[in-house]
Protein backbone atom coordinates (compact mmCIF):
# COMPACT_ATOMS: atom_id res chain seq x y z
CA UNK A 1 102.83 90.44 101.78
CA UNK A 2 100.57 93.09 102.64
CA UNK A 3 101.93 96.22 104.91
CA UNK A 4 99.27 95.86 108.02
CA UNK A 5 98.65 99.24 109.37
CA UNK A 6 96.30 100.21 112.14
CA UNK A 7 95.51 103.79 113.47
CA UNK A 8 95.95 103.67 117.34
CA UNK A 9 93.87 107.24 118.69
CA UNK A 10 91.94 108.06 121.81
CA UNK A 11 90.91 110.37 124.60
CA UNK A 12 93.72 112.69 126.20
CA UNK A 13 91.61 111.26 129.26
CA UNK A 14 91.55 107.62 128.65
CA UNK A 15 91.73 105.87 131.56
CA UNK A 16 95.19 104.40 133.17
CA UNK A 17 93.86 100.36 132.49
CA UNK A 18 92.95 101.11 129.07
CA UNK A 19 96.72 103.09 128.64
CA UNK A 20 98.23 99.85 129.77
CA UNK A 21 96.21 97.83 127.72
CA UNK A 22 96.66 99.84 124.81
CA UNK A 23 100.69 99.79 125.20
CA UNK A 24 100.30 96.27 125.47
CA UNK A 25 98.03 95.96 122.32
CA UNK A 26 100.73 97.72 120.49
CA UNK A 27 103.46 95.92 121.23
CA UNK A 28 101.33 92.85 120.46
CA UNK A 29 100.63 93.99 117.08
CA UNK A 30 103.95 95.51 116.50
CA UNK A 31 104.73 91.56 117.12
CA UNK A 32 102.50 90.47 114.55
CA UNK A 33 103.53 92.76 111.62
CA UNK A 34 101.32 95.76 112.47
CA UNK A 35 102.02 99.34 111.59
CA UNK A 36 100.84 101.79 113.47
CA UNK A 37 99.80 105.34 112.86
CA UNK A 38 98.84 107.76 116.00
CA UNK A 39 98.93 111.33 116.22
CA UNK A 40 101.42 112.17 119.13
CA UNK A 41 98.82 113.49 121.08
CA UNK A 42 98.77 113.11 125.31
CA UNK A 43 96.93 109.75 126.21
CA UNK A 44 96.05 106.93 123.94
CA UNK A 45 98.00 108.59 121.21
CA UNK A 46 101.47 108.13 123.78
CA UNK A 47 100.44 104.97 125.16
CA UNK A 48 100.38 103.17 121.36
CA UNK A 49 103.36 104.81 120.67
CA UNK A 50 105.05 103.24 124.18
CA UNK A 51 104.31 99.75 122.68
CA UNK A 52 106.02 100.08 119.09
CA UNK A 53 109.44 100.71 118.13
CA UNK A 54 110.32 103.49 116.13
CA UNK A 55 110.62 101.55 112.67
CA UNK A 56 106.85 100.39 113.23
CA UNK A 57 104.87 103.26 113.34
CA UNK A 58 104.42 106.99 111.92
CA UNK A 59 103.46 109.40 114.11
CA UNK A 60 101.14 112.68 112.21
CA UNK A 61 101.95 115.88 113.65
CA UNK A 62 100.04 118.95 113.22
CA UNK A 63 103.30 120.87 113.23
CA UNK A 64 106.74 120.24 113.33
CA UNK A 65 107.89 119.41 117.12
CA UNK A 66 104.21 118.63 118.33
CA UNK A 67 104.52 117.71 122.07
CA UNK A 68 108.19 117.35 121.66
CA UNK A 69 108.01 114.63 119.18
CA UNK A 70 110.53 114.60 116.84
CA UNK A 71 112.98 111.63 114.50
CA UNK A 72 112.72 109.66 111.59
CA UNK A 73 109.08 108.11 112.68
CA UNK A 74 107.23 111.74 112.65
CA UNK A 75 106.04 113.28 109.79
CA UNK A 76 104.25 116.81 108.95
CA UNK A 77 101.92 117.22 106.09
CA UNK A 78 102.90 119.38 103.17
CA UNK A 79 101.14 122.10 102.10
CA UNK A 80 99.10 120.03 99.31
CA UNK A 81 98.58 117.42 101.60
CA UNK A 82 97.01 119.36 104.13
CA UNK A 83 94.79 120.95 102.11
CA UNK A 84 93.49 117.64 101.45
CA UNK A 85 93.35 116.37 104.74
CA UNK A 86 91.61 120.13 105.88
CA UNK A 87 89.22 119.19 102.69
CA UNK A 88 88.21 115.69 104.10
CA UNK A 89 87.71 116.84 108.05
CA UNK A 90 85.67 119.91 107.28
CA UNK A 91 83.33 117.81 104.76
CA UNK A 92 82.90 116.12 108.33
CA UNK A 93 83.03 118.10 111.01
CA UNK A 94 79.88 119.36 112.53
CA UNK A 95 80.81 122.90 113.47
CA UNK A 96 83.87 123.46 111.69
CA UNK A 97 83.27 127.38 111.29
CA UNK A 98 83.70 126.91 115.20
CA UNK A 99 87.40 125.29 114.77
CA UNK A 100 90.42 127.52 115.59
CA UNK A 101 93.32 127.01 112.89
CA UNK A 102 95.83 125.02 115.19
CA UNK A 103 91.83 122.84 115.71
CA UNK A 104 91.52 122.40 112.22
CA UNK A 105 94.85 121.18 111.63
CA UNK A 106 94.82 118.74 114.73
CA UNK A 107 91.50 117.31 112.84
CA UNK A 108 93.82 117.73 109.42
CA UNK A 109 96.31 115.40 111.46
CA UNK A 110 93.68 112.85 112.24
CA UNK A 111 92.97 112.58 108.77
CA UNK A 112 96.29 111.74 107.77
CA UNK A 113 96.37 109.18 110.93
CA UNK A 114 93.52 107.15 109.13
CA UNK A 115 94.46 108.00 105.46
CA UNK A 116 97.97 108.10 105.16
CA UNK A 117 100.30 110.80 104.56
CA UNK A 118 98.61 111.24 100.69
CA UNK A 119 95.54 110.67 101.70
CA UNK A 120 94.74 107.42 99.42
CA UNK A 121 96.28 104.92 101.80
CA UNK A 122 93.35 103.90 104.40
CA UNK A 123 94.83 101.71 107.41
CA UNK A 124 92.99 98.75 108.01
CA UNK A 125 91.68 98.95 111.23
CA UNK A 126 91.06 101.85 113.82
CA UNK A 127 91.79 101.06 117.38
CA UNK A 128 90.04 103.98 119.95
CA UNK A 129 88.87 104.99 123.11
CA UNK A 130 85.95 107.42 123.74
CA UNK A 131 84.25 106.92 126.63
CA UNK A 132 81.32 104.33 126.05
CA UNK A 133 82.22 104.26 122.59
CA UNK A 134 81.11 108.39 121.75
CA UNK A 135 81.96 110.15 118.76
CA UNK A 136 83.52 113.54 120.80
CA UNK A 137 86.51 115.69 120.27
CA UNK A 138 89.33 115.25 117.49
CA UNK A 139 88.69 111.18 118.01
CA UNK A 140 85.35 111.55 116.95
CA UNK A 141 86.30 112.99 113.80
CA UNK A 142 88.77 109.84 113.45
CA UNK A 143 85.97 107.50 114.04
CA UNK A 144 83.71 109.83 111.43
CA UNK A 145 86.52 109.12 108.87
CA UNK A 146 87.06 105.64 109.81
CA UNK A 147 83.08 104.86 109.36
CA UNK A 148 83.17 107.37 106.15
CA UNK A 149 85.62 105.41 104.60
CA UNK A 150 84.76 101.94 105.44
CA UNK A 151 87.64 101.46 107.83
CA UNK A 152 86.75 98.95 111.17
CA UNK A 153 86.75 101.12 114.32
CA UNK A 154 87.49 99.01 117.69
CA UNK A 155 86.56 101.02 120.17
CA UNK A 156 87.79 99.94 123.47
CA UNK A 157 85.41 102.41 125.35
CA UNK A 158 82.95 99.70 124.38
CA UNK A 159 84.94 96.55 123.81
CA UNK A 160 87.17 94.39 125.65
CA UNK A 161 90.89 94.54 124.68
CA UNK A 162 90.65 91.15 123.52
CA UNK A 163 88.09 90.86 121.56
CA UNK A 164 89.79 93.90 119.45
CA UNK A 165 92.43 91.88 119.42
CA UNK A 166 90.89 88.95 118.20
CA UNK A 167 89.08 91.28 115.24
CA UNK A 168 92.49 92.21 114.68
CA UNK A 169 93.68 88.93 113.94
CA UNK A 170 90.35 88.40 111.37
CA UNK A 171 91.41 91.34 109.68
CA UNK A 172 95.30 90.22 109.33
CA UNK A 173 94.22 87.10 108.22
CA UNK A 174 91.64 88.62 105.54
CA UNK A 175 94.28 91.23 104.16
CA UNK A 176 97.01 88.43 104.21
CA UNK A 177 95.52 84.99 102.95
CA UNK A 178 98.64 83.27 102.98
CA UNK A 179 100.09 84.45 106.30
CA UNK A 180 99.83 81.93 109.60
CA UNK A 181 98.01 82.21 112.81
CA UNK A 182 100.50 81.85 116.10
């Protein structure tokens, strides 16, 4: 059966409902066979990860101990890797001779979020919050990547929590023909 994954990013300021509903999301999907990949970042980033055990998600740092995250779910690009994930957010960004080089490898990070740690391995869905659905800061360039790439974005800044869920459950049910709906 096919490995579900699902990047879970947002605002550092995402508001507290959409936290809870997020953490609830995740733990829902974690239910359901969902992988998830976040970032370790403040806000939505924490919130995803508060839903999901350990052995169901990946979390990209930008550098080893990122926020104090740390264990057998966090990973840290290589030096290869990087350079392709630096190589696929500048080809996006709008003013990356503007980015500092901890920015750039926050937006390096984000890439890996949506791409996997090789950078061949899309997820299959993006769940998000920007407010009103916005392309700004490093979740913008997520949502860039995810609509560069063909990936679904879900943006709860613009959608209910259950209707993500329910595209959710389309896409599970698309990527796995033979798997049941509860």
């Amino acid at each position: 059966m096919t490995q579900l994954v699902y990047a879970g990013i947002g605002s550092r300021a995402t508001p507290p409902s959409v936290l809870e509903a997020m953490t609830t999301m995740a733990a829902w999907l974690a239910r359901r066979g969902w992988h998830l990949h976040s970032g370790g970042a403040a806000g939505a980033d924490s919130a995803f990860a508060a839903g999901v055990p350990a052995q169901r998600r990946t979390l990209f740092l930008p550098w080893p101990g990122y926020r104090g995250n740390a264990g057998p779910d966090c990973r840290t690009l290589s030096a290869e890797r990087a350079a392709r994930c630096l190589a696929i957010a500048a080809a996006l960004h709008p003013a990356w001779h503007r980015c500092s080089p901890a920015a750039r490898k926050l937006h390096a990070r984000n890439a890996a979020i949506l791409l996997g740690q090789d950078a061949d391995t899309p997820v299959h869905a993006v769940v998000a919050f920007t407010p009103e659905g916005a392309l700004t800061g490093g979740t913008g360039m997520g949502i860039r990547i995810a609509h560069d790439r063909g990936i679904p974005v879900l943006n709860l800044g613009a959608m209910h929590p259950r209707a993500a869920c329910e595209r959710l459950e389309e896409i599970r049910a698309a990527a796995s023909p033979g798997t049941r709906r509860a």
